[in-house]
Protein backbone atom coordinates (compact mmCIF):
# COMPACT_ATOMS: atom_id res chain seq x y z
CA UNK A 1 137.59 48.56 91.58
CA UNK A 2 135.61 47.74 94.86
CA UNK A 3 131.61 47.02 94.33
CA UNK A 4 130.65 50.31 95.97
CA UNK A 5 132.78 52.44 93.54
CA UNK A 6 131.00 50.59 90.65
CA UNK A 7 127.88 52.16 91.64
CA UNK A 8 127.43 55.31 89.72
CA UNK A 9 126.26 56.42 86.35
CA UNK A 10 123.64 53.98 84.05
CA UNK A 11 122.30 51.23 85.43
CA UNK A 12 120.06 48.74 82.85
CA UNK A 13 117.54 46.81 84.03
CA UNK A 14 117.09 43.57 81.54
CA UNK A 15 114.81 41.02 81.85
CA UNK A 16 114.72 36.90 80.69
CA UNK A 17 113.77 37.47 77.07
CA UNK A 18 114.85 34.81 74.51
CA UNK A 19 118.17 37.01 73.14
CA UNK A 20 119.01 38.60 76.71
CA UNK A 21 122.38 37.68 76.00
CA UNK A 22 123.20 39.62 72.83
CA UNK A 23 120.80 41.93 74.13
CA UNK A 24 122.99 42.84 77.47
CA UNK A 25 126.03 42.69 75.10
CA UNK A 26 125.07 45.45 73.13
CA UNK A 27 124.24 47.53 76.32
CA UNK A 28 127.86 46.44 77.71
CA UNK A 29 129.40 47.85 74.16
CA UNK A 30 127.70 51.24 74.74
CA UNK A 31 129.16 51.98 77.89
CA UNK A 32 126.77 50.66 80.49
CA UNK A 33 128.59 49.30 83.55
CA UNK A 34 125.23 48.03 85.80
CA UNK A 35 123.15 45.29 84.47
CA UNK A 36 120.52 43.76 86.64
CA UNK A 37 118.58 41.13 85.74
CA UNK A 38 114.75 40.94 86.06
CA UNK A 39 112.92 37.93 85.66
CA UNK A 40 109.21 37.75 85.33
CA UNK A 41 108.81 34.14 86.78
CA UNK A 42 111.96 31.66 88.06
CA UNK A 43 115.15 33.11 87.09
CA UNK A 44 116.47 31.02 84.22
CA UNK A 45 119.70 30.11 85.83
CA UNK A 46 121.82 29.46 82.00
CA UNK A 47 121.03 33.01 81.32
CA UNK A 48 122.19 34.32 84.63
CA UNK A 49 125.46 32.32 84.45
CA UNK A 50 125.46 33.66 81.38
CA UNK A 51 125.45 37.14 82.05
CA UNK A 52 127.53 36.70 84.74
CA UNK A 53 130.54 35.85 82.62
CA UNK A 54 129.50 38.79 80.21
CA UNK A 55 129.24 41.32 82.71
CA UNK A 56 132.98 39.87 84.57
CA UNK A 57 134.81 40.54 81.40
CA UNK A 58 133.56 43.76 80.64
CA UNK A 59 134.21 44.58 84.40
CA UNK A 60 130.59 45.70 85.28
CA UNK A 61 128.39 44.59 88.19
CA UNK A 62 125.91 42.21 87.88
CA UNK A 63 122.86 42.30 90.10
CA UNK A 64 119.70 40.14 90.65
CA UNK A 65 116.47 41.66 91.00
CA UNK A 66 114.34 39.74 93.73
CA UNK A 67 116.20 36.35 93.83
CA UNK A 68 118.91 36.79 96.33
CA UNK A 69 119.46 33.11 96.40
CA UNK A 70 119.66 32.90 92.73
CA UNK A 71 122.62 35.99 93.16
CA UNK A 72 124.36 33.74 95.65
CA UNK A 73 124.22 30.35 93.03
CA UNK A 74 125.99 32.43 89.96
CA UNK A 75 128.06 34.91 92.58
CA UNK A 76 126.81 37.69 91.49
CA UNK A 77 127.97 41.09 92.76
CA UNK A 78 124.38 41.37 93.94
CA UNK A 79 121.08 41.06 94.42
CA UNK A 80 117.74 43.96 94.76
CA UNK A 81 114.68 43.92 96.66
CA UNK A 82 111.43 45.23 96.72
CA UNK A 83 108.57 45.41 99.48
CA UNK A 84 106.87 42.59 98.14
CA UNK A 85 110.23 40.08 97.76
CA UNK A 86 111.30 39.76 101.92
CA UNK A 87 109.32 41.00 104.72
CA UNK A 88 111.23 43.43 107.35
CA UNK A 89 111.68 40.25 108.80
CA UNK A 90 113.75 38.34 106.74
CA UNK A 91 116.05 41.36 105.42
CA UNK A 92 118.35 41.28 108.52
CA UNK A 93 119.21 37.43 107.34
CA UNK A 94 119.26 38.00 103.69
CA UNK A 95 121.75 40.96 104.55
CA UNK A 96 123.75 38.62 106.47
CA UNK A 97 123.97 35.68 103.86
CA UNK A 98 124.89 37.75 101.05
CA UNK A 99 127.71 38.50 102.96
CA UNK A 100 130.04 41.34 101.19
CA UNK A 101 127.95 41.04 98.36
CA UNK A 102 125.49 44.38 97.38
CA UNK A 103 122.53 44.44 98.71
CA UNK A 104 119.64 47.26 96.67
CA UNK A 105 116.34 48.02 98.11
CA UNK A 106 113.64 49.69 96.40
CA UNK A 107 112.24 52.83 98.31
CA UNK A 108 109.81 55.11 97.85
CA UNK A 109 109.37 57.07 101.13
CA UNK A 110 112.11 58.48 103.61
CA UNK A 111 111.44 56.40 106.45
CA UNK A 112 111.89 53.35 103.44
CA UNK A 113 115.57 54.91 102.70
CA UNK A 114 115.88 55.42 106.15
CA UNK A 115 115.33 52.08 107.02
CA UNK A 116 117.16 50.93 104.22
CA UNK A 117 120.22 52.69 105.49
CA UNK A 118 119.67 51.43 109.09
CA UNK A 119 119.69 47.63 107.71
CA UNK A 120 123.08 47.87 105.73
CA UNK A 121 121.68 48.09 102.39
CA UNK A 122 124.49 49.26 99.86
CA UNK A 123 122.36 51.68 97.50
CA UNK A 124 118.54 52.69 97.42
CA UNK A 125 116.45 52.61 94.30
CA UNK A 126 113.86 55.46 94.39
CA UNK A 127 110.72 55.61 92.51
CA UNK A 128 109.27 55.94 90.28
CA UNK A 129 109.99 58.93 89.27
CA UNK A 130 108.15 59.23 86.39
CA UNK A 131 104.99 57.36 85.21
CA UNK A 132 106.69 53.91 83.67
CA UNK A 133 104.91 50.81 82.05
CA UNK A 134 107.48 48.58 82.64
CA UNK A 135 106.23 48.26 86.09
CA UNK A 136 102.55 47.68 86.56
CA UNK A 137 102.57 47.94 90.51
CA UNK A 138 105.59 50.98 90.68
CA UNK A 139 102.62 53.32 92.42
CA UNK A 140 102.27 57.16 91.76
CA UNK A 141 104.87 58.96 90.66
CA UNK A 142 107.28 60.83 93.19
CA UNK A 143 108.79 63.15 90.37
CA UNK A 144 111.62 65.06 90.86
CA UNK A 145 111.29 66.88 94.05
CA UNK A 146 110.04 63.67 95.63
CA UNK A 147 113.60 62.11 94.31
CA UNK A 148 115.71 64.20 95.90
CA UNK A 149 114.20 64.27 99.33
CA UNK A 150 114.03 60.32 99.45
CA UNK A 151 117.56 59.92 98.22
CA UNK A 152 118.54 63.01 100.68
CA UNK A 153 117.03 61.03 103.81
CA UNK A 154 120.28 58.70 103.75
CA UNK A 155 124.17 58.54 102.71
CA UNK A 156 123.66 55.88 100.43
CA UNK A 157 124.05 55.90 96.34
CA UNK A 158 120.62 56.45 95.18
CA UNK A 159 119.14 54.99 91.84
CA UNK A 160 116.47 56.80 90.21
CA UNK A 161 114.08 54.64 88.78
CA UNK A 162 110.86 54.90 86.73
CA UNK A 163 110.04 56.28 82.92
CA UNK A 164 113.39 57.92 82.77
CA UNK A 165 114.27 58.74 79.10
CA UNK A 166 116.90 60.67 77.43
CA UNK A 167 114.36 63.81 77.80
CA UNK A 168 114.63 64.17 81.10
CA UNK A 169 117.86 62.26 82.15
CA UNK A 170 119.14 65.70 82.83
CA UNK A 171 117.18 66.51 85.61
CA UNK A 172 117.45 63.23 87.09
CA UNK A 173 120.85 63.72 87.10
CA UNK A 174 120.62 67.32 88.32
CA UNK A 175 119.33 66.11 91.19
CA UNK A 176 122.74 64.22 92.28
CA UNK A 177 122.24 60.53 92.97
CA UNK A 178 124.19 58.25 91.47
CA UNK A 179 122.49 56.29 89.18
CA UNK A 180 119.75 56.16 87.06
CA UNK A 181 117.90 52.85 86.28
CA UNK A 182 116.45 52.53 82.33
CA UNK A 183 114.23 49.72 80.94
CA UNK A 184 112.06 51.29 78.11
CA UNK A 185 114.15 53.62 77.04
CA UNK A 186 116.40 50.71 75.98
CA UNK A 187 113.98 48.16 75.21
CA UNK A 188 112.05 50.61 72.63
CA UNK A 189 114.89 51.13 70.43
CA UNK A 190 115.98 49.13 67.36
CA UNK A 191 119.85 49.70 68.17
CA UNK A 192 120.44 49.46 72.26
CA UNK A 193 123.89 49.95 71.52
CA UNK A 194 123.90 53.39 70.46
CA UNK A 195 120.77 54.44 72.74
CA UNK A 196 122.90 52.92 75.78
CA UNK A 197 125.98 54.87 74.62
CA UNK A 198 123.43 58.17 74.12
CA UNK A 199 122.75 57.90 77.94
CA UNK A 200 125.88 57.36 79.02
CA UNK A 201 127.19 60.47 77.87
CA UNK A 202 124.19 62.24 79.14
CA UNK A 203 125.05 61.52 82.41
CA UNK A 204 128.66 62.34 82.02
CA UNK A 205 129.64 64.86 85.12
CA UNK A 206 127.92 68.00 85.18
């Protein structure tokens, strides 16, 4: 299936804790077919070859969150940006070098999606939504009217992000864009398997 159909439907956010491995497994088991990885520092390269192999034989994309050259070094299916990680600038050549790989950008304002759109980003994450400590710098919350204009403003698959549980995955979902990225949700619970699996059906068609 081609990269672009991939995008739709759960996508897990995981960062470079000590058992990110099993961890991502478990998610992969429940259904989840989006994995990016977040580091907090350098990305630990054994852990992203790692989950590159994981997420290959369970067929699901593998994206790196604000490393692009790190993306390129385990070919993964892509990398995601946001406003502090490449000035304006620098996108136009970071589009260019990852070449047909995906390329996400995080927006939070229409002329951002707009923009986004414009440069030949793939997909759009839009947030946050909802207020989220999994992000100290993720700014006010847009909620969900301020989701659907952003991710209206452009074609592109749209990934709601920001304190979205299994409360109020339906209205994210409600509101049409493709995906919607979880951290805490997952995180928080003693068995990710079955939480993953739990959102996964939620956001089975409407």
């Amino acid at each position: 299936m081609l990269k672009m159909q991939k995008l739709q439907g759960i996508y897990a956010i995981v960062s470079g804790c000590a058992d990110v491995v099993p961890y991502t497994s478990a998610l992969l088991e429940g259904g989840i077919r989006i994995v990016q990885y977040r580091a907090k520092g350098t990305a630990d390269i054994e852990a992203l070859q790692a989950l590159r192999e994981l997420t290959a034989a369970r067929d699901a994309l593998f994206i790196v969150n604000d490393d692009w050259q790190a993306a390129l070094s385990v070919d993964a299916d892509g990398a995601h940006l946001g406003p502090d990680d490449a000035t304006r600038a620098q996108l136009p050549m970071i589009r260019e070098y990852l070449h047909d790989r995906l390329l996400g950008l995080s927006c939070g304002t229409v002329e951002e999606a707009q923009y986004a759109e414009s440069l030949g980003a793939d997909y759009i994450g839009v947030g946050s939504v909802f207020a989220t400590s999994s992000k100290r710098d993720a700014g006010t919350p847009i909620g969900i009217a301020g989701l659907r204009e952003v991710a209206a403003a452009t074609q592109l698959p749209a990934a709601a992000i920001g304190g979205i549980t299994h409360e109020n995955i339906a209205a994210v979902r409600a509101t049409g864009v493709a995906m919607a990225a979880v951290i805490s949700a997952l995180t928080a619970s003693a068995d990710p398997r079955e939480v993953a699996a739990a959102l996964v059906r939620a956001w089975e068609p409407l």
